[in-house]
PDB file of N, CA and C in Angstrom:
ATOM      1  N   UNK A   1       0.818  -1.197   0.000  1.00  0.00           N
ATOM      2  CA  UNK A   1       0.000   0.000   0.000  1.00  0.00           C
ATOM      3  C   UNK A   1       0.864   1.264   0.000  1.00  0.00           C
ATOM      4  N   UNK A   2       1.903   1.251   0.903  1.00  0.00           N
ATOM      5  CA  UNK A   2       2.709   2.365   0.983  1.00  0.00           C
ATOM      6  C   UNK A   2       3.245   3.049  -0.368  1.00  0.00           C
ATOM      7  N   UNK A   3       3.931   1.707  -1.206  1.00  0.00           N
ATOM      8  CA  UNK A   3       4.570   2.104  -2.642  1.00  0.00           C
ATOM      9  C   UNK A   3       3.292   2.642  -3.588  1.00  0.00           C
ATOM     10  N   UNK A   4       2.379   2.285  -3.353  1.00  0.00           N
ATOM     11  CA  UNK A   4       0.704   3.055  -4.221  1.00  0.00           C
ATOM     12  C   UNK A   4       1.377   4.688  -4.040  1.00  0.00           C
ATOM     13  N   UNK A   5       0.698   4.525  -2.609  1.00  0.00           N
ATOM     14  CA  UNK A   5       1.111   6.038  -2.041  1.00  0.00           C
ATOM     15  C   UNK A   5       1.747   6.767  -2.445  1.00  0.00           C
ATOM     16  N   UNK A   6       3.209   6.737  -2.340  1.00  0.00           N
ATOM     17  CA  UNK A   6       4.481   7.102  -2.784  1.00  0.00           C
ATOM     18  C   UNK A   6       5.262   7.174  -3.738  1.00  0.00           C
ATOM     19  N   UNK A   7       4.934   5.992  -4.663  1.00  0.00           N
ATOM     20  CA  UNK A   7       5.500   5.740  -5.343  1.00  0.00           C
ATOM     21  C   UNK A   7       7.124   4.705  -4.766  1.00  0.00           C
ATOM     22  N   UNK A   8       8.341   4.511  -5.551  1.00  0.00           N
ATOM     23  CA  UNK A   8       9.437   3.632  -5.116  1.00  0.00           C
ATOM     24  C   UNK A   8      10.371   4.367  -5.071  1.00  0.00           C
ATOM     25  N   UNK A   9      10.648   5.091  -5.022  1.00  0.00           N
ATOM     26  CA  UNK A   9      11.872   6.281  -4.457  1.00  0.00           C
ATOM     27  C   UNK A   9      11.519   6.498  -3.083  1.00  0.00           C
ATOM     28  N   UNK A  10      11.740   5.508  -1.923  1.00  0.00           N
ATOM     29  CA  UNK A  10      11.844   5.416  -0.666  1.00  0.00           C
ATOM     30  C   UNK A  10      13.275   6.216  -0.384  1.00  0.00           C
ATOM     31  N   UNK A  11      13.514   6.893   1.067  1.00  0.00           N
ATOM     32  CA  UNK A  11      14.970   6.905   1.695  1.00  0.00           C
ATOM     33  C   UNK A  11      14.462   6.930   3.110  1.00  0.00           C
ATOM     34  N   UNK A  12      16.073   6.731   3.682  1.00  0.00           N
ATOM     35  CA  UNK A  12      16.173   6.272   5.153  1.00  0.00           C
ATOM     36  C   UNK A  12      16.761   7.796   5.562  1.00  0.00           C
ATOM     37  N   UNK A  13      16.286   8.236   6.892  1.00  0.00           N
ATOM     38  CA  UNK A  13      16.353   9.053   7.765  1.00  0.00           C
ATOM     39  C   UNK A  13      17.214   8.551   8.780  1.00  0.00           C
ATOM     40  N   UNK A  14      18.366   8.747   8.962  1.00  0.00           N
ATOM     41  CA  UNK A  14      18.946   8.516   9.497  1.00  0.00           C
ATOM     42  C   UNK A  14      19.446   9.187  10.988  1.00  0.00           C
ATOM     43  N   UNK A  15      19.948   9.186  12.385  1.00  0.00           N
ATOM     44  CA  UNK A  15      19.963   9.931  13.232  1.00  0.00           C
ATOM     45  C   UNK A  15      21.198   8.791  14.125  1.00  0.00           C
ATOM     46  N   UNK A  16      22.239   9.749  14.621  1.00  0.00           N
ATOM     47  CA  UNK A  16      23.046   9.124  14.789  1.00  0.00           C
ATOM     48  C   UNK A  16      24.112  10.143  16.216  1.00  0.00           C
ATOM     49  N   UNK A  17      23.819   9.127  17.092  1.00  0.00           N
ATOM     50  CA  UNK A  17      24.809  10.398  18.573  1.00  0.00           C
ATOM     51  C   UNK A  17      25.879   8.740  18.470  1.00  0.00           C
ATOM     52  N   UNK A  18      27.038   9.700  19.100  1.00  0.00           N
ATOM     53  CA  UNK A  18      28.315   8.830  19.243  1.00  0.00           C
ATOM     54  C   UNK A  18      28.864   9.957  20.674  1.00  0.00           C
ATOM     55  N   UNK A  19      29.136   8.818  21.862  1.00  0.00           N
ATOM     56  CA  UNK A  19      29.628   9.982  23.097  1.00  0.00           C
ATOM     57  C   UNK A  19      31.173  10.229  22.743  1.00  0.00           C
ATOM     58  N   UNK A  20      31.970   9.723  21.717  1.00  0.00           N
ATOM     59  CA  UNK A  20      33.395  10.391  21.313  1.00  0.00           C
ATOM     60  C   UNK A  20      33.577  10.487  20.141  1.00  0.00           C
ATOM     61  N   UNK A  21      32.617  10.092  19.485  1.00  0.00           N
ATOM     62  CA  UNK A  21      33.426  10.044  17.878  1.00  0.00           C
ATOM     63  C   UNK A  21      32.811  11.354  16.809  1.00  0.00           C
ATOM     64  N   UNK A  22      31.724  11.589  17.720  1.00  0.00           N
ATOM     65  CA  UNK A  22      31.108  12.841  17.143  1.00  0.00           C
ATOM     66  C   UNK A  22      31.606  13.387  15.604  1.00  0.00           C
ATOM     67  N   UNK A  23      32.452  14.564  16.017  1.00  0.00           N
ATOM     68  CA  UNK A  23      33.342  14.986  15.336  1.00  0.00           C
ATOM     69  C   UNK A  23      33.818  14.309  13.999  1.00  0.00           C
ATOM     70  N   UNK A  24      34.443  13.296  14.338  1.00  0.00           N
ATOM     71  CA  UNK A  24      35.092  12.122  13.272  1.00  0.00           C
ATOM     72  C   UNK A  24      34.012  11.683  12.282  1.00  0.00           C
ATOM     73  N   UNK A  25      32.664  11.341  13.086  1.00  0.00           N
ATOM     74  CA  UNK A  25      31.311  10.948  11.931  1.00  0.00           C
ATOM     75  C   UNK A  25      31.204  11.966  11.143  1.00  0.00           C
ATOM     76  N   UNK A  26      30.852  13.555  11.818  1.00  0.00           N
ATOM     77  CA  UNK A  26      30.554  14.466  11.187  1.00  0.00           C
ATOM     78  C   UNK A  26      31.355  14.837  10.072  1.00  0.00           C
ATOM     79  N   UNK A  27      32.432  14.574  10.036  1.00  0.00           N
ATOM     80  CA  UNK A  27      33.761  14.897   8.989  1.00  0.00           C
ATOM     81  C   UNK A  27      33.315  13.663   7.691  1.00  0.00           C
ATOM     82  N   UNK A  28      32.867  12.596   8.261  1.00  0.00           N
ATOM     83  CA  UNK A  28      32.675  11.480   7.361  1.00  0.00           C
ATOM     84  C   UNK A  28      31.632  11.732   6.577  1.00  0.00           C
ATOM     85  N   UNK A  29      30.994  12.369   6.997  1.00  0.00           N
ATOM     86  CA  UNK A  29      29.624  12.470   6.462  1.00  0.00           C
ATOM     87  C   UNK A  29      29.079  13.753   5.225  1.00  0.00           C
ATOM     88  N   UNK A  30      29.994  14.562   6.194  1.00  0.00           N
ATOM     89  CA  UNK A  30      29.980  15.961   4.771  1.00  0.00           C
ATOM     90  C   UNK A  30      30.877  15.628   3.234  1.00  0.00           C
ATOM     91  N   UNK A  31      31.593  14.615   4.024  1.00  0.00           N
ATOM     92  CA  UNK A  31      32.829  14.411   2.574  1.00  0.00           C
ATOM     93  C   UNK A  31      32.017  13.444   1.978  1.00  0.00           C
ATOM     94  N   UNK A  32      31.585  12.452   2.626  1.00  0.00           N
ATOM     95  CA  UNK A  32      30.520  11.667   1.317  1.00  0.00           C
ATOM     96  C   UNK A  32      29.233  11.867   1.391  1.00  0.00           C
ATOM     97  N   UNK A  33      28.304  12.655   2.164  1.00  0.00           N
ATOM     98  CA  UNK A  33      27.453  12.688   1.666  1.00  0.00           C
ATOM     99  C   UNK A  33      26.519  14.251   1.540  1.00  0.00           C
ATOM    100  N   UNK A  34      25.395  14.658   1.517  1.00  0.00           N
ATOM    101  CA  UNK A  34      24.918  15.546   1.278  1.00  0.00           C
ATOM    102  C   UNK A  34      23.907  15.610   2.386  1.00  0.00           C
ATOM    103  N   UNK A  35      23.591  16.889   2.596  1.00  0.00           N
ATOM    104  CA  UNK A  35      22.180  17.074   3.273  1.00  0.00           C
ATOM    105  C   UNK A  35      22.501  16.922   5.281  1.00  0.00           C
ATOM    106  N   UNK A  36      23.469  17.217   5.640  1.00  0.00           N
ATOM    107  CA  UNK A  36      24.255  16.847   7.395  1.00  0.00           C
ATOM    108  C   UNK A  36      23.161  17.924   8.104  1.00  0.00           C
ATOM    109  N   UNK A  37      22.256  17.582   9.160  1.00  0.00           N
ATOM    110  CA  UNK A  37      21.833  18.605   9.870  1.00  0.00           C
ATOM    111  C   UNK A  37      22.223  17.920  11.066  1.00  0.00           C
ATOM    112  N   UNK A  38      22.795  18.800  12.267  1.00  0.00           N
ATOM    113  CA  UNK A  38      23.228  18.572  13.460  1.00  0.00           C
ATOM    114  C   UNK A  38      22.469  19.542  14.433  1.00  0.00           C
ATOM    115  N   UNK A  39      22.059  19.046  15.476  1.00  0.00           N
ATOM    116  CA  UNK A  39      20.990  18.989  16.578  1.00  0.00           C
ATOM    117  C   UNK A  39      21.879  19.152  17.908  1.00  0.00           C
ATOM    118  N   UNK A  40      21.707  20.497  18.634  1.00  0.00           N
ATOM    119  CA  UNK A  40      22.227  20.007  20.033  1.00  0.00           C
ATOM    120  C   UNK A  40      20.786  19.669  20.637  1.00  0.00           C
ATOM    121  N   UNK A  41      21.694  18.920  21.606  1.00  0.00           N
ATOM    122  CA  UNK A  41      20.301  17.891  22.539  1.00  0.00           C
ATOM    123  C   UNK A  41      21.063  17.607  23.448  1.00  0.00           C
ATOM    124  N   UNK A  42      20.317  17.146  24.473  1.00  0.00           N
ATOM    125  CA  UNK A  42      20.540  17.231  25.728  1.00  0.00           C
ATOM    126  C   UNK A  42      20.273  15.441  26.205  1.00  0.00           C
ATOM    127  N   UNK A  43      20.983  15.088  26.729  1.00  0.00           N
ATOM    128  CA  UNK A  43      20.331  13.342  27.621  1.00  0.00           C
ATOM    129  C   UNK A  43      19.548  13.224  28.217  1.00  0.00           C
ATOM    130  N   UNK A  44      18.588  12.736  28.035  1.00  0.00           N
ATOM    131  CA  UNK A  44      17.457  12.755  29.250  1.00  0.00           C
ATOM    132  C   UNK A  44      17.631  12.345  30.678  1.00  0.00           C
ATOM    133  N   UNK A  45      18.717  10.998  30.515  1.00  0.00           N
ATOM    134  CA  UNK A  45      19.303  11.146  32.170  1.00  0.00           C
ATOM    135  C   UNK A  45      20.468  11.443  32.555  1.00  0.00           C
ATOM    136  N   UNK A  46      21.297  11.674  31.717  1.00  0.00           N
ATOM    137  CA  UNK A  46      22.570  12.492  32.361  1.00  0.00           C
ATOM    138  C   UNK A  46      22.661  13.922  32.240  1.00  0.00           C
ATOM    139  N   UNK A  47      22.033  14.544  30.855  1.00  0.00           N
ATOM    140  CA  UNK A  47      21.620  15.868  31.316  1.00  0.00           C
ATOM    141  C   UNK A  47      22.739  16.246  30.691  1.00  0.00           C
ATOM    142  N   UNK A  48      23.655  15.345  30.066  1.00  0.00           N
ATOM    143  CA  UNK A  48      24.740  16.419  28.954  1.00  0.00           C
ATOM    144  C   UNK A  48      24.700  16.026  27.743  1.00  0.00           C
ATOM    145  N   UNK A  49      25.159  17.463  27.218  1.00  0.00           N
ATOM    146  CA  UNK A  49      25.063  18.484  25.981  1.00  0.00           C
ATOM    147  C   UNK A  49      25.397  17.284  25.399  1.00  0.00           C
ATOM    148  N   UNK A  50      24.832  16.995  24.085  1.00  0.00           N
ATOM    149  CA  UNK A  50      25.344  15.960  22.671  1.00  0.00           C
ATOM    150  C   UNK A  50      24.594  17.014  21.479  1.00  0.00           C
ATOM    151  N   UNK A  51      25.559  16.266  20.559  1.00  0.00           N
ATOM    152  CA  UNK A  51      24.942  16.669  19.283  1.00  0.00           C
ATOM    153  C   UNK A  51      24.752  15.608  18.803  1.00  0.00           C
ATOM    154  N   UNK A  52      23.353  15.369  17.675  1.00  0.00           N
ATOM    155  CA  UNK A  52      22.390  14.058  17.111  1.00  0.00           C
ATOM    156  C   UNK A  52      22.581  14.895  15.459  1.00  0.00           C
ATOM    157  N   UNK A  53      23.584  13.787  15.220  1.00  0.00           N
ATOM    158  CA  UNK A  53      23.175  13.847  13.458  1.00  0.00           C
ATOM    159  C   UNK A  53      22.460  13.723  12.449  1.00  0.00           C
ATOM    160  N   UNK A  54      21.957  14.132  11.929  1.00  0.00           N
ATOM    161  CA  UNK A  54      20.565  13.304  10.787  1.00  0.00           C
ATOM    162  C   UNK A  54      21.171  13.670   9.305  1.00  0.00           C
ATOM    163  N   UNK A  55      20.385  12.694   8.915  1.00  0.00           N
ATOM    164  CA  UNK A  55      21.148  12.394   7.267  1.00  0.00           C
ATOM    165  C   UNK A  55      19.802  12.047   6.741  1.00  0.00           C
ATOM    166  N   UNK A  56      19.684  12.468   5.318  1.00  0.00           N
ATOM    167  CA  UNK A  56      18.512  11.545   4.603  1.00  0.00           C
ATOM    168  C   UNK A  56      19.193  10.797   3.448  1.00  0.00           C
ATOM    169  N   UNK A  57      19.192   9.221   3.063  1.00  0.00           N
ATOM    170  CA  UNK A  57      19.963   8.906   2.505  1.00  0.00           C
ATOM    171  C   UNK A  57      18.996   7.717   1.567  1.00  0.00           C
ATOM    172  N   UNK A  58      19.639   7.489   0.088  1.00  0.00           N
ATOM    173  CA  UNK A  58      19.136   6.852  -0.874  1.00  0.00           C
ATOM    174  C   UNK A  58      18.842   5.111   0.309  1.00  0.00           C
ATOM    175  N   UNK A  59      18.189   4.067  -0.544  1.00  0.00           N
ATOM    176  CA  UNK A  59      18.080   3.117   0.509  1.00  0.00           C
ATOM    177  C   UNK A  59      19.267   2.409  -0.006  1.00  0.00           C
ATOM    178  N   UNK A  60      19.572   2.788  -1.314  1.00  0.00           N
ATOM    179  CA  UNK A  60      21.367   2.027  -1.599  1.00  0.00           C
ATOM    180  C   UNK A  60      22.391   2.143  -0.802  1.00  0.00           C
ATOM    181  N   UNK A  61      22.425   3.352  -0.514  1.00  0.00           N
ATOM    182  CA  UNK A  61      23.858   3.844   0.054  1.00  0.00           C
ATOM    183  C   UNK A  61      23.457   3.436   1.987  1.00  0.00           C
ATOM    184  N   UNK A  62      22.673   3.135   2.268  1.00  0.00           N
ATOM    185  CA  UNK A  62      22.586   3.024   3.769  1.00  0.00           C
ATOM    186  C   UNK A  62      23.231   1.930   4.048  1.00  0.00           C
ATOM    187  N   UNK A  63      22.783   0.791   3.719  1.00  0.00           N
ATOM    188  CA  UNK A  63      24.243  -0.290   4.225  1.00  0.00           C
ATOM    189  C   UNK A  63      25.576   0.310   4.482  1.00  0.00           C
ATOM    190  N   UNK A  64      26.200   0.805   3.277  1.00  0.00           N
ATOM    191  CA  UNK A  64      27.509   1.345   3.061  1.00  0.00           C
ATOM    192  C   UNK A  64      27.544   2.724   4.614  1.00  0.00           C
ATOM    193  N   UNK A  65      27.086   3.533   4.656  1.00  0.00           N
ATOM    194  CA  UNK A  65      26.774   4.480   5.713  1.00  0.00           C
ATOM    195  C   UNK A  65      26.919   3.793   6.995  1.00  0.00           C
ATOM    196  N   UNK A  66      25.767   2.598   7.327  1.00  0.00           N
ATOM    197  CA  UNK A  66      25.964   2.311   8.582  1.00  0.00           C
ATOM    198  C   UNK A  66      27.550   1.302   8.772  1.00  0.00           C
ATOM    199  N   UNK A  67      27.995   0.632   7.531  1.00  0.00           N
ATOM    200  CA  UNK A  67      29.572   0.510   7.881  1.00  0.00           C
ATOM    201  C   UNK A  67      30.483   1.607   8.226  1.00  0.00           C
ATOM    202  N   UNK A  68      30.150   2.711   7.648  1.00  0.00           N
ATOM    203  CA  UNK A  68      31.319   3.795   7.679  1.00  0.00           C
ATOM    204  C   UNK A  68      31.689   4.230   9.411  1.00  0.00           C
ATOM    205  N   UNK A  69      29.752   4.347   9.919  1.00  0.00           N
ATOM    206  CA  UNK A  69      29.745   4.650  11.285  1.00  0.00           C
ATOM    207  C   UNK A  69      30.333   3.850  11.686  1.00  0.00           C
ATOM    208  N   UNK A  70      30.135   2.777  11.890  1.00  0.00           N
ATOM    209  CA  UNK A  70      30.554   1.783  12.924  1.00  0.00           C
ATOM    210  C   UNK A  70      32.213   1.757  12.409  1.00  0.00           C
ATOM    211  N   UNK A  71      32.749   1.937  11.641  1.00  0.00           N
ATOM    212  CA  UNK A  71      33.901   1.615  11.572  1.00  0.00           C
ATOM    213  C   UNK A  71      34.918   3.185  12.677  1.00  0.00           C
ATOM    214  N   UNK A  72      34.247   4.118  12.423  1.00  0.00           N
ATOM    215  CA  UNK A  72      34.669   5.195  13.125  1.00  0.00           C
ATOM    216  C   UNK A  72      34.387   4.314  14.838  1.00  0.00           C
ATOM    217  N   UNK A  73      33.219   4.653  15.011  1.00  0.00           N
ATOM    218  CA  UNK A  73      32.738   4.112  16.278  1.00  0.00           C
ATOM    219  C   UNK A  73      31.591   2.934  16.798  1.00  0.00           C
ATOM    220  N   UNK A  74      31.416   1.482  17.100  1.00  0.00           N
ATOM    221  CA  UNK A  74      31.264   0.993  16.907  1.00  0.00           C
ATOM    222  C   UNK A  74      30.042   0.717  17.755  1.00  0.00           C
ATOM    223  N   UNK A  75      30.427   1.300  18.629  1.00  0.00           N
ATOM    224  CA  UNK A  75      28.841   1.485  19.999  1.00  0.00           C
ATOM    225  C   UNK A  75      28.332   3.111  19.358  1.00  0.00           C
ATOM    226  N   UNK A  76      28.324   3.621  18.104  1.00  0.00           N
ATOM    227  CA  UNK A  76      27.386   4.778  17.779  1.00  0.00           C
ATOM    228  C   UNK A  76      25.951   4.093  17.736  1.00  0.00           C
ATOM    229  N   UNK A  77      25.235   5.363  18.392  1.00  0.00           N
ATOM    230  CA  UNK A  77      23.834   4.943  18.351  1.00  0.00           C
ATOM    231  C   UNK A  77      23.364   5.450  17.170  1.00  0.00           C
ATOM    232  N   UNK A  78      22.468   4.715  16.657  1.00  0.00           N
ATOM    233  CA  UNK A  78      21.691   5.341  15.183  1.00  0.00           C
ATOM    234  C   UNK A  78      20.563   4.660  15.616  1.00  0.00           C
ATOM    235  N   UNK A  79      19.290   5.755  15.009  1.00  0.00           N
ATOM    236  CA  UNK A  79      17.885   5.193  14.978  1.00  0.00           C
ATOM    237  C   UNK A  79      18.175   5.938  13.184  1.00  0.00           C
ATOM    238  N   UNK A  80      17.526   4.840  12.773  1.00  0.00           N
ATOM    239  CA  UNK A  80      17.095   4.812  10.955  1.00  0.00           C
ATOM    240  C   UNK A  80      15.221   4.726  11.084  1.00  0.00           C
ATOM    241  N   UNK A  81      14.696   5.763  10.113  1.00  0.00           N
ATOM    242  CA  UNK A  81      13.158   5.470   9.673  1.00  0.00           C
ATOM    243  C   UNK A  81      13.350   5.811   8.338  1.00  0.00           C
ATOM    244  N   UNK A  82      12.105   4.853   7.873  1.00  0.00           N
ATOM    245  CA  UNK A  82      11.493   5.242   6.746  1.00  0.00           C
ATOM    246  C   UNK A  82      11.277   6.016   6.096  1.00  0.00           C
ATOM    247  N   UNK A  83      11.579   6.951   5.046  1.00  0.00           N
ATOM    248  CA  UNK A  83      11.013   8.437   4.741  1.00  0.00           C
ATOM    249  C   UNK A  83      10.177   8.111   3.105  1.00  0.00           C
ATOM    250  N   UNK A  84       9.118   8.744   3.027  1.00  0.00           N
ATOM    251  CA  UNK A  84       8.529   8.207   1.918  1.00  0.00           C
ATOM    252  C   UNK A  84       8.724   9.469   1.039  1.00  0.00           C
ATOM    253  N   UNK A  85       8.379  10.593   1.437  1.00  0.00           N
ATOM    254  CA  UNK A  85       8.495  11.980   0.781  1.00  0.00           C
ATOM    255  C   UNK A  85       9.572  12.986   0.884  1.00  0.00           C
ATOM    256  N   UNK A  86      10.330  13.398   0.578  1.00  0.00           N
ATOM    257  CA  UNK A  86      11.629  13.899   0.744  1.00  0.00           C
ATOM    258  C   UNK A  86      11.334  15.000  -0.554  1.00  0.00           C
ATOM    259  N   UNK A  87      11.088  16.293   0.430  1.00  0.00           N
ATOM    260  CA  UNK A  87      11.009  17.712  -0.576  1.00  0.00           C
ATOM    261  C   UNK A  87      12.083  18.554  -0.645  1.00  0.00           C
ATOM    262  N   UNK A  88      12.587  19.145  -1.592  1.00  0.00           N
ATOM    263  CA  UNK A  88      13.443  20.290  -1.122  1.00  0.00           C
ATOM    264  C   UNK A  88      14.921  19.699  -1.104  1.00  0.00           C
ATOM    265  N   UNK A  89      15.872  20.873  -1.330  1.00  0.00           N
ATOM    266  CA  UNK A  89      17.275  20.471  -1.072  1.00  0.00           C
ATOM    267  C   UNK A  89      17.593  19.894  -2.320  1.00  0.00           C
ATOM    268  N   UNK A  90      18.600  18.973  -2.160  1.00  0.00           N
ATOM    269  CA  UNK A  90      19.257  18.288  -3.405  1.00  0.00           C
ATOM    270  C   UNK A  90      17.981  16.955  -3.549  1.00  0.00           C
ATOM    271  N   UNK A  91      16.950  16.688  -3.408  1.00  0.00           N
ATOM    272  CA  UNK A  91      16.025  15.553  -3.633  1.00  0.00           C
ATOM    273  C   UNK A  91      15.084  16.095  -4.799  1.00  0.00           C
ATOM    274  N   UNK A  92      14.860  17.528  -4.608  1.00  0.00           N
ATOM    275  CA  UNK A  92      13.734  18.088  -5.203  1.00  0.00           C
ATOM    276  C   UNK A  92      12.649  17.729  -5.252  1.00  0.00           C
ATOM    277  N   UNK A  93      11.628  17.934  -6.110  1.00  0.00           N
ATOM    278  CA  UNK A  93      10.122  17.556  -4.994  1.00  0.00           C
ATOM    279  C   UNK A  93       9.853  16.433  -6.206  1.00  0.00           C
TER     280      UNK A  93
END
């Protein structure tokens, strides 16, 4: 039902905190990919400052992505969703 909807040009939303490697992802990420928005946020129980990466990415290239992270840092947290509509920016509508 979803692909009716949408059509098949799906991508993954990607979101990604690392407590040291931060930095190192963020560098990884502008050099290969497009579209980096960074988020300060706060822990809900420790209460310190992080920054949460988000990426919107083809569903090809996400395998390859979540190796890159983990190869920087290997306990990085990433939550990935679904994105069906992706307007604007380098996607165009």
């Amino acid at each position: 039902m979803r692909y009716t909807e949408s059509g098949l040009d799906h991508k993954y939303q990607v979101e990604v905190m690392s407590n040291k490697y931060t930095n190192e992802i963020k560098k990884m990420l502008m050099e290969n990919y497009n579209g980096l928005t960074v988020y300060n946020v706060v822990g809900g129980y420790s209460e310190d400052q992080k920054q949460q990466l988000l990426l919107v990415v083809d569903t090809q290239d996400y395998g390859p992505l979540i190796r890159q992270i983990h190869e920087i840092d290997p306990d990085a947290f990433i939550v990935t969703s679904n994105v069906m509509n992706v307007h604007g920016g380098r996607w165009g509508l």
